[in-house]
N, C-alpha and C. Protein backbone atom coordinates (compact mmCIF):
# COMPACT_ATOMS: atom_id res chain seq x y z
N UNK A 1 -20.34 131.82 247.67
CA UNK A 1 -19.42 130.70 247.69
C UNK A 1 -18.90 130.48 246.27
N UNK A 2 -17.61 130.36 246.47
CA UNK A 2 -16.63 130.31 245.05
C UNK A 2 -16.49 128.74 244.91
N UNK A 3 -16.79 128.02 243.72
CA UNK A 3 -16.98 126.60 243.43
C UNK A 3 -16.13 126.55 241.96
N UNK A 4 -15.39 125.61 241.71
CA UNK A 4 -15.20 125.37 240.22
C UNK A 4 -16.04 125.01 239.21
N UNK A 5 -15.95 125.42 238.05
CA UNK A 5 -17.87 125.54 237.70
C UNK A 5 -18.35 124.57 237.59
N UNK A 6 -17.42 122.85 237.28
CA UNK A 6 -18.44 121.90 237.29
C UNK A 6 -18.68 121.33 238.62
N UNK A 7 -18.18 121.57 239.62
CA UNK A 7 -18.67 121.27 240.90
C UNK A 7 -19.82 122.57 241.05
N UNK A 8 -20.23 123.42 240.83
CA UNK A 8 -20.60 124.55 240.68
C UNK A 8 -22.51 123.83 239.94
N UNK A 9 -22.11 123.61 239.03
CA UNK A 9 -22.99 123.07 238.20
C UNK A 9 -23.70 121.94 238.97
N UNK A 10 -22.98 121.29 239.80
CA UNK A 10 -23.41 119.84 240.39
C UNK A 10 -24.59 120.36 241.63
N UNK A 11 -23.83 121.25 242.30
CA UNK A 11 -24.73 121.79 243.48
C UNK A 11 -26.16 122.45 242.96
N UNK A 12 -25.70 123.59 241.57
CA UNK A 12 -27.27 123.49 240.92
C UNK A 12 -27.98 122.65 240.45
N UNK A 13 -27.88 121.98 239.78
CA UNK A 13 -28.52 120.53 239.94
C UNK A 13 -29.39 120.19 240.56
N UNK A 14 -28.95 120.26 242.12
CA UNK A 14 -29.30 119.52 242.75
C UNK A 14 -30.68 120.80 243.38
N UNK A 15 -29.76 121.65 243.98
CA UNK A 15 -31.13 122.87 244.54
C UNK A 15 -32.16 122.99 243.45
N UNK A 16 -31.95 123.46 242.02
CA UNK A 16 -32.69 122.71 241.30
C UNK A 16 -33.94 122.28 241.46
N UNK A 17 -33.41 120.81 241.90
CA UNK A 17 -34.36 120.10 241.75
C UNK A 17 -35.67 119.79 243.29
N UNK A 18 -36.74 119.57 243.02
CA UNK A 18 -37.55 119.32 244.73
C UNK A 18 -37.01 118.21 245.44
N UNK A 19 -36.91 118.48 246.74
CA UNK A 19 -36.59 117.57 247.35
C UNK A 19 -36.59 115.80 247.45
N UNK A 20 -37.58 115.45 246.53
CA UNK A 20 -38.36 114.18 245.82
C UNK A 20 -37.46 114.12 245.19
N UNK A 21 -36.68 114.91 244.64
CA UNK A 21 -36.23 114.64 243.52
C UNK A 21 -34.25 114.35 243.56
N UNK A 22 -33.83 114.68 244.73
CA UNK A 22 -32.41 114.92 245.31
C UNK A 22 -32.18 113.39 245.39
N UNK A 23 -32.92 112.12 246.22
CA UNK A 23 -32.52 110.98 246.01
C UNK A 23 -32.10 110.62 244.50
N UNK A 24 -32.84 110.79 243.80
CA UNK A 24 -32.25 110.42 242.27
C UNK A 24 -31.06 110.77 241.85
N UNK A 25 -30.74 112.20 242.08
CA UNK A 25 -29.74 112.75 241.44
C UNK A 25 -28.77 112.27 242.10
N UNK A 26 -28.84 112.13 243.68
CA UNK A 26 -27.60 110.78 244.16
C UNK A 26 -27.20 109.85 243.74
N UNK A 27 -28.73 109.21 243.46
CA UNK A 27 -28.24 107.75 243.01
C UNK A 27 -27.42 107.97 241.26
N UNK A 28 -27.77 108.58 240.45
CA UNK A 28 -27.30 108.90 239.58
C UNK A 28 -25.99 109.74 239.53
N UNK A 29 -25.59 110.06 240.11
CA UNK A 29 -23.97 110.47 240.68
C UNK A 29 -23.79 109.24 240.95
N UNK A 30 -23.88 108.25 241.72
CA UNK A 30 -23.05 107.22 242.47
C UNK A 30 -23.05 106.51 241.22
N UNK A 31 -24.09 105.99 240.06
CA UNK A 31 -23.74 105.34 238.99
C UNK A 31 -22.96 105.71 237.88
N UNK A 32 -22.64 106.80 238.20
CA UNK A 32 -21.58 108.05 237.05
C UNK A 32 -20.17 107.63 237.55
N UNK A 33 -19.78 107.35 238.73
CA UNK A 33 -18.97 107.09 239.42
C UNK A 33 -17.89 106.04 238.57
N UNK A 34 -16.98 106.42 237.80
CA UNK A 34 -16.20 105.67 237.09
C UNK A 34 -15.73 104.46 238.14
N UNK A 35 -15.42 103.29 237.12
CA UNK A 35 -14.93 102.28 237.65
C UNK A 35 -12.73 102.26 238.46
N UNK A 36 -12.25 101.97 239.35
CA UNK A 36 -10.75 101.98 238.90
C UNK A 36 -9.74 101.73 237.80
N UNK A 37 -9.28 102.65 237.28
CA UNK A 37 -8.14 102.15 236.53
C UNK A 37 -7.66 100.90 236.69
N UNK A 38 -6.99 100.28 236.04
CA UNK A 38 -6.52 99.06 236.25
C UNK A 38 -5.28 98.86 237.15
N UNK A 39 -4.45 99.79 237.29
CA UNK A 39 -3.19 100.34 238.01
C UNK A 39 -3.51 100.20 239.72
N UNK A 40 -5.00 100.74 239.90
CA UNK A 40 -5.60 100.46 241.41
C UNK A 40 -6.26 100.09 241.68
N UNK A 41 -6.83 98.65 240.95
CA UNK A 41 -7.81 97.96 241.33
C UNK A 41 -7.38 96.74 242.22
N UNK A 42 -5.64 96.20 241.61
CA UNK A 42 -5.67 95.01 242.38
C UNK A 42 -5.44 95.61 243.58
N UNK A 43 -5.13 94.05 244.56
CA UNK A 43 -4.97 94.40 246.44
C UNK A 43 -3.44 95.20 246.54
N UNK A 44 -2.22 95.08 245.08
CA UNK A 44 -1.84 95.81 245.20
C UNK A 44 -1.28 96.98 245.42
N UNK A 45 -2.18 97.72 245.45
CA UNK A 45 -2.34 99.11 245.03
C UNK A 45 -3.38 99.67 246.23
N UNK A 46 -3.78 98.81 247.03
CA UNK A 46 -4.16 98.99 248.17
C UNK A 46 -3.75 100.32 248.84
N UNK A 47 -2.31 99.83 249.17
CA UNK A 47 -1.42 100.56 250.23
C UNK A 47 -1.44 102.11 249.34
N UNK A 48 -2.25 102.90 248.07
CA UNK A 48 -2.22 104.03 247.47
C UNK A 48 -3.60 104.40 247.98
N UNK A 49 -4.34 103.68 248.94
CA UNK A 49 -5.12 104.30 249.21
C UNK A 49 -5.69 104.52 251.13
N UNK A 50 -6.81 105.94 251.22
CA UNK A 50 -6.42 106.04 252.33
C UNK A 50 -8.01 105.66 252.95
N UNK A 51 -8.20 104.64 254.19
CA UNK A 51 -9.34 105.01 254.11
C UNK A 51 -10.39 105.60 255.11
N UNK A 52 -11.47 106.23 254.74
CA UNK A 52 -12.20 107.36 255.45
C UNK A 52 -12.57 106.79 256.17
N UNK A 53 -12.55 106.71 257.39
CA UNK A 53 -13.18 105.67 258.88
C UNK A 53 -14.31 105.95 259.22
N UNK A 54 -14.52 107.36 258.72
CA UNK A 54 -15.91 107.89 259.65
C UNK A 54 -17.05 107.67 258.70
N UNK A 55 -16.96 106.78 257.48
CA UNK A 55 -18.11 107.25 256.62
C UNK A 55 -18.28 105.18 257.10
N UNK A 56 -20.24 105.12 257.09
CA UNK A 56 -20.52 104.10 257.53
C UNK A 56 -19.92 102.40 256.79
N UNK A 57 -19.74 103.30 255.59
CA UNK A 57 -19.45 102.01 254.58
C UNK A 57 -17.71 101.77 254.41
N UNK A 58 -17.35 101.04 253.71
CA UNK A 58 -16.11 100.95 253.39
C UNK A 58 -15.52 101.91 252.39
N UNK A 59 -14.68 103.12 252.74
CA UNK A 59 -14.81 103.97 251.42
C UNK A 59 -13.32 104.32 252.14
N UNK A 60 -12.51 104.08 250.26
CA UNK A 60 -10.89 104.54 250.15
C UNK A 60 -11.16 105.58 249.19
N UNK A 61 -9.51 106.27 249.00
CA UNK A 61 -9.87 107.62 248.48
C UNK A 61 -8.13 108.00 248.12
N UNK A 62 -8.15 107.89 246.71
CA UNK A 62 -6.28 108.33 246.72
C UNK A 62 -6.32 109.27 245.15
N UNK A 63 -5.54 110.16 245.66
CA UNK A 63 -5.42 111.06 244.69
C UNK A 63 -4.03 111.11 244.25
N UNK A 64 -4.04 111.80 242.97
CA UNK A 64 -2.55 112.42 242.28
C UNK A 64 -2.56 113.50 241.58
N UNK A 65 -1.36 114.31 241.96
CA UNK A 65 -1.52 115.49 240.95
C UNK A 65 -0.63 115.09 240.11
N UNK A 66 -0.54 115.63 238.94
CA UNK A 66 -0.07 115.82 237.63
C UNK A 66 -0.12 116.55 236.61
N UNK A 67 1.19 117.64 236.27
CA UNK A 67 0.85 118.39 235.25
C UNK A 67 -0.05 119.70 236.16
N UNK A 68 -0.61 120.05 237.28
CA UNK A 68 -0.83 120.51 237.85
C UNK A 68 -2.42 120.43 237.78
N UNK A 69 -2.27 119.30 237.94
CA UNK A 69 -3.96 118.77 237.72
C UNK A 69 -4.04 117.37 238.58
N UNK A 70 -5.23 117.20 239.24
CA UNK A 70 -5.70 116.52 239.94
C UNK A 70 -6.93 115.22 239.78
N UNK A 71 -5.83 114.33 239.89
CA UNK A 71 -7.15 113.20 239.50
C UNK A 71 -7.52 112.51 240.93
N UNK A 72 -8.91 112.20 241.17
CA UNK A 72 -9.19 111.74 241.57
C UNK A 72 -10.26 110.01 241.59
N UNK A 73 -10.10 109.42 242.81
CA UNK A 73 -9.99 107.75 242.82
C UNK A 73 -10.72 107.44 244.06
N UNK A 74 -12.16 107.23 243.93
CA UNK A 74 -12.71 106.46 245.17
C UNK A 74 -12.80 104.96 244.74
N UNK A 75 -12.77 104.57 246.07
CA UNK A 75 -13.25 102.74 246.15
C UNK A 75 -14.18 103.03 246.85
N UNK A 76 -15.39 102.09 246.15
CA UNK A 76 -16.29 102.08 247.38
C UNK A 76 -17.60 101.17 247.23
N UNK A 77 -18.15 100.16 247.98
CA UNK A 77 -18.80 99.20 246.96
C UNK A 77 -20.13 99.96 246.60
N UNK A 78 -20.63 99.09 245.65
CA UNK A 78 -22.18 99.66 244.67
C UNK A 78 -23.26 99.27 245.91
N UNK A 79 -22.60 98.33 246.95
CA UNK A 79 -23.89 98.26 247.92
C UNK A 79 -24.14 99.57 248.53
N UNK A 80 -23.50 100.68 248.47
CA UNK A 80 -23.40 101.80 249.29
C UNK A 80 -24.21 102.74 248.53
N UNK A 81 -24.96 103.01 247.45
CA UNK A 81 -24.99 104.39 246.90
C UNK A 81 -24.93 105.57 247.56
N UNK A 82 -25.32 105.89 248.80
CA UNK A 82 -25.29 107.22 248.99
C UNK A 82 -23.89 107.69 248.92
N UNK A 83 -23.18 106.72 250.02
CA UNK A 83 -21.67 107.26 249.60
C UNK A 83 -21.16 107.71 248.33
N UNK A 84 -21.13 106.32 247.87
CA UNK A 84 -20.80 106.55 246.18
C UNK A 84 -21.25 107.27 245.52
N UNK A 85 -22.67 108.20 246.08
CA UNK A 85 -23.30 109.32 245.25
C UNK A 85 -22.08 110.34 245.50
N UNK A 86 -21.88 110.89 247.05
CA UNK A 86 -20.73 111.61 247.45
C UNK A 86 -20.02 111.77 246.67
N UNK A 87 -18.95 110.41 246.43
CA UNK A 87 -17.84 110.27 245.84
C UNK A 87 -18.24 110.80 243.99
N UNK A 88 -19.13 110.56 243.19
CA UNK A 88 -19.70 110.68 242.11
C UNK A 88 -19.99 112.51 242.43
N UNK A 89 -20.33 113.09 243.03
CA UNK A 89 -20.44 114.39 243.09
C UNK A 89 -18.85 115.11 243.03
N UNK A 90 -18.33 114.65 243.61
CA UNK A 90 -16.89 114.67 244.02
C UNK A 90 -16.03 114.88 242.98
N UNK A 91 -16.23 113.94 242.15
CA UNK A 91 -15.65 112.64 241.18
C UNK A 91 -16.00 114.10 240.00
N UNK A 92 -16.86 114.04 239.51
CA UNK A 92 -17.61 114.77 238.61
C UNK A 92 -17.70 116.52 238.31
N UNK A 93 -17.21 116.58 239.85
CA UNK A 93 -17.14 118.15 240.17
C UNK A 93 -15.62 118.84 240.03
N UNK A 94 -14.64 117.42 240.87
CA UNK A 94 -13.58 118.26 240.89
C UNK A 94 -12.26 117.08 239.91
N UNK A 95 -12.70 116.45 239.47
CA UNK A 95 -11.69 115.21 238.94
C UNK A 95 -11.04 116.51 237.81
N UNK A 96 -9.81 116.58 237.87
CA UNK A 96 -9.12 117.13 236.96
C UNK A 96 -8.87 118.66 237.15
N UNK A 97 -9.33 118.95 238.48
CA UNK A 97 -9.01 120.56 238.79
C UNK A 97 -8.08 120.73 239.10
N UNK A 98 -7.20 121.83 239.75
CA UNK A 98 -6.06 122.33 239.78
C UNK A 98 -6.23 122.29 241.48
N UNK A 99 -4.90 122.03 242.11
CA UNK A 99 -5.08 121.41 243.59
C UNK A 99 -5.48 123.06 244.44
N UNK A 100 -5.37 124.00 243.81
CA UNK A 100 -5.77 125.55 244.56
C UNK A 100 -7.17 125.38 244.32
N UNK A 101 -7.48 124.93 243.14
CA UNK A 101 -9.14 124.85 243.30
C UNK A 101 -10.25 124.25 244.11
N UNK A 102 -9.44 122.93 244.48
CA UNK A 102 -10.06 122.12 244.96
C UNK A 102 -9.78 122.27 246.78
N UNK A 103 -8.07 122.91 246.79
CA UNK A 103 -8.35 123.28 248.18
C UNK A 103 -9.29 124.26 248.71
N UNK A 104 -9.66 125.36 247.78
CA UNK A 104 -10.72 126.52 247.69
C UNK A 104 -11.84 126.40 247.82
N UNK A 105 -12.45 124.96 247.90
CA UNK A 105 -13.76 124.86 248.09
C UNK A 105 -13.64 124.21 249.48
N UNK A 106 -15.28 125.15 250.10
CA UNK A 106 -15.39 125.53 251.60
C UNK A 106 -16.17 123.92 251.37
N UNK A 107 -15.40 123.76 252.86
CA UNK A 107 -15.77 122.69 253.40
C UNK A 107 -16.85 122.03 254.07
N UNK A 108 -17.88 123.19 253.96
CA UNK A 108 -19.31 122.44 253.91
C UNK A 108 -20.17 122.90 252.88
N UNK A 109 -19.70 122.97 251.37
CA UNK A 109 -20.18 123.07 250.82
C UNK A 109 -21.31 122.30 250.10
N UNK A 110 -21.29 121.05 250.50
CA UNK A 110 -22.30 120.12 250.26
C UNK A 110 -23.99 120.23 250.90
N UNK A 111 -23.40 121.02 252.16
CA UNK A 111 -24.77 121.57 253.38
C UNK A 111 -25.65 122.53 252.56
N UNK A 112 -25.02 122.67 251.51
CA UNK A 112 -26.25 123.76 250.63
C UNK A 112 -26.48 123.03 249.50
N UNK A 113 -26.51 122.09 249.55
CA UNK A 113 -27.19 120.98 248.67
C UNK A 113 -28.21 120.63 248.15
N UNK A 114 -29.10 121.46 249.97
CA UNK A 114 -30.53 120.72 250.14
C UNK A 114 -30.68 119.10 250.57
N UNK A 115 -29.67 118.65 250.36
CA UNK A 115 -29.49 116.49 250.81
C UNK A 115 -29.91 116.67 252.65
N UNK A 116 -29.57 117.62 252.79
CA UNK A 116 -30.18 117.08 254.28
C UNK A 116 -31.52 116.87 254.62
N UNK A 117 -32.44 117.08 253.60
CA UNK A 117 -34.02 117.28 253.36
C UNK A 117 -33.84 115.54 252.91
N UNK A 118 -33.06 115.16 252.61
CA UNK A 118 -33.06 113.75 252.08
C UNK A 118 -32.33 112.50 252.44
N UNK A 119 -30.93 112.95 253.02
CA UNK A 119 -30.63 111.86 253.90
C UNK A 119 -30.27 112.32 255.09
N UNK A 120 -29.50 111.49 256.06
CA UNK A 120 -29.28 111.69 257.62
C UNK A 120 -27.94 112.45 257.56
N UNK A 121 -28.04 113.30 259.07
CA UNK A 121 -26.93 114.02 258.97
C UNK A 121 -25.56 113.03 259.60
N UNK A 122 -25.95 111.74 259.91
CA UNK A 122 -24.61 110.97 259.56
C UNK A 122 -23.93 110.74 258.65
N UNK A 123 -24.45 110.48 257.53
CA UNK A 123 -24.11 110.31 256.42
C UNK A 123 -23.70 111.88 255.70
N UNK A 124 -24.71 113.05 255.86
CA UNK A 124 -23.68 114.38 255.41
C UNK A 124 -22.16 114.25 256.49
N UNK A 125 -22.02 114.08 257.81
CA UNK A 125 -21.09 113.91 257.90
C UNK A 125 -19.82 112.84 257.66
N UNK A 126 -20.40 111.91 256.71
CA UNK A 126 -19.41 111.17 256.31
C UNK A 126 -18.59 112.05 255.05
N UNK A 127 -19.82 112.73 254.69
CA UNK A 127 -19.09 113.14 253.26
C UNK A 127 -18.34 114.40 253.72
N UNK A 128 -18.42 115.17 254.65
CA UNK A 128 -16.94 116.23 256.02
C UNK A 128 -15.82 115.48 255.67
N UNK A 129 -16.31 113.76 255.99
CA UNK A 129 -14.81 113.54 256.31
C UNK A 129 -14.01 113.03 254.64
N UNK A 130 -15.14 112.63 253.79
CA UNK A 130 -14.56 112.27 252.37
C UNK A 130 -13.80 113.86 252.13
N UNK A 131 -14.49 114.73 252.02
CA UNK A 131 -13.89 116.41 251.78
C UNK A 131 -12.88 116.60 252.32
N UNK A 132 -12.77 116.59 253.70
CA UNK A 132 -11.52 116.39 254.19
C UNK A 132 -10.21 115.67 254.06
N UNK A 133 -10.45 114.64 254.13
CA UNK A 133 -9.40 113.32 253.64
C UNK A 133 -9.06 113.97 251.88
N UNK A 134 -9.51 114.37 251.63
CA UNK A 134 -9.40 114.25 249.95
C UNK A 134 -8.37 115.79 249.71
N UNK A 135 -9.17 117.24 250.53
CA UNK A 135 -8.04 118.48 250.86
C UNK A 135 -7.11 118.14 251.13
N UNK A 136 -6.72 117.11 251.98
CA UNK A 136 -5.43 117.25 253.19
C UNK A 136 -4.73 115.96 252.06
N UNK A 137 -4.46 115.25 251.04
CA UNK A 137 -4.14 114.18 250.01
C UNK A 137 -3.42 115.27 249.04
N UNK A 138 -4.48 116.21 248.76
CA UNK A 138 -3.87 116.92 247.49
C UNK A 138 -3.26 118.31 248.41
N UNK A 139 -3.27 118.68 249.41
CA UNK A 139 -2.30 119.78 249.79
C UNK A 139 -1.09 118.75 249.94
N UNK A 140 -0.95 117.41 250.63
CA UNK A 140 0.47 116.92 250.43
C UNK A 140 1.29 116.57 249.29
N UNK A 141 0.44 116.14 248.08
CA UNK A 141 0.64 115.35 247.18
C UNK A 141 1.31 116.73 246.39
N UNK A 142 0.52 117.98 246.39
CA UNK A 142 0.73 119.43 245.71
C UNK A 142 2.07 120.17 246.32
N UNK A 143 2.26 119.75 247.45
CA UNK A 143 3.25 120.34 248.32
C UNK A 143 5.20 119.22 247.66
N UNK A 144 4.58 118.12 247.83
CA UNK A 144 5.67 117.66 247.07
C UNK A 144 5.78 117.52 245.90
N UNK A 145 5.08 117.60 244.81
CA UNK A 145 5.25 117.23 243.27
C UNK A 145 5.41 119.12 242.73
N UNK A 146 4.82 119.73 243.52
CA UNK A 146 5.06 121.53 243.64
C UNK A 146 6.59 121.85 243.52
């Protein structure tokens, strides 16, 4: 599996580490998890974001390319960490890649994580649909600013 190396880096990490040890590195992704810009924090700026229905918590997700680079933007509250670990893996792995890169990574690449030794596979499938929602943002966003 072809990964960009700091998403690359994130997944070692994690195999890495014993299974005891995978809750942490979540929770520590979800606290890495930058705060919003100021541009999308108010209710404003709402309508720039899209949000993932299938993940248990409240979680938005809006991206932009630029320059042929890709930033990425979760909302999602601190009551949630696992999500927000997601989004912080996410965040950390692919914030600033190039939208071929980020479409290039296989879509269950998180399933080799080892996290399923650690949380429920509801919650790995919330993070299907964060992966998803987030591909199908930057193939449109890449398709028109392209």
């Amino acid at each position: 599996m072809t990964l960009p190396d700091r998403l690359a880096n994130v997944v070692n990490d994690f195999l890495a580490a014993p299974p005891e040890l995978r809750t942490e590195l979540l929770l520590e992704q979800a606290e890495a998890l930058p705060d919003l810009p100021p541009e999308l924090s108010g209710e404003d700026a709402r309508d720039r974001f899209e949000q993932v229905e299938e993940c248990q918590t409240p979680f938005f997700l809006a991206t932009d390319v630029a320059d042929g680079h890709v930033r990425l933007h979760f909302d999602c509250p601190p009551q949630a960490p696992t999500t927000r670990g997601f989004a912080g893996i996410l965040h950390t792995g692919l914030d600033g890649a190039t939208p071929e890169e980020i479409l290039a990574v296989p879509a269950d690449f998180h399933h080799t994580m080892g996290l399923a030794e650690v949380i429920s596979p509801l919650r790995l499938r919330g993070m299907d649909a964060i992966l998803f929602r987030l591909k199908r943002q930057v193939a449109a966003r890449a398709a028109v600013d392209g």
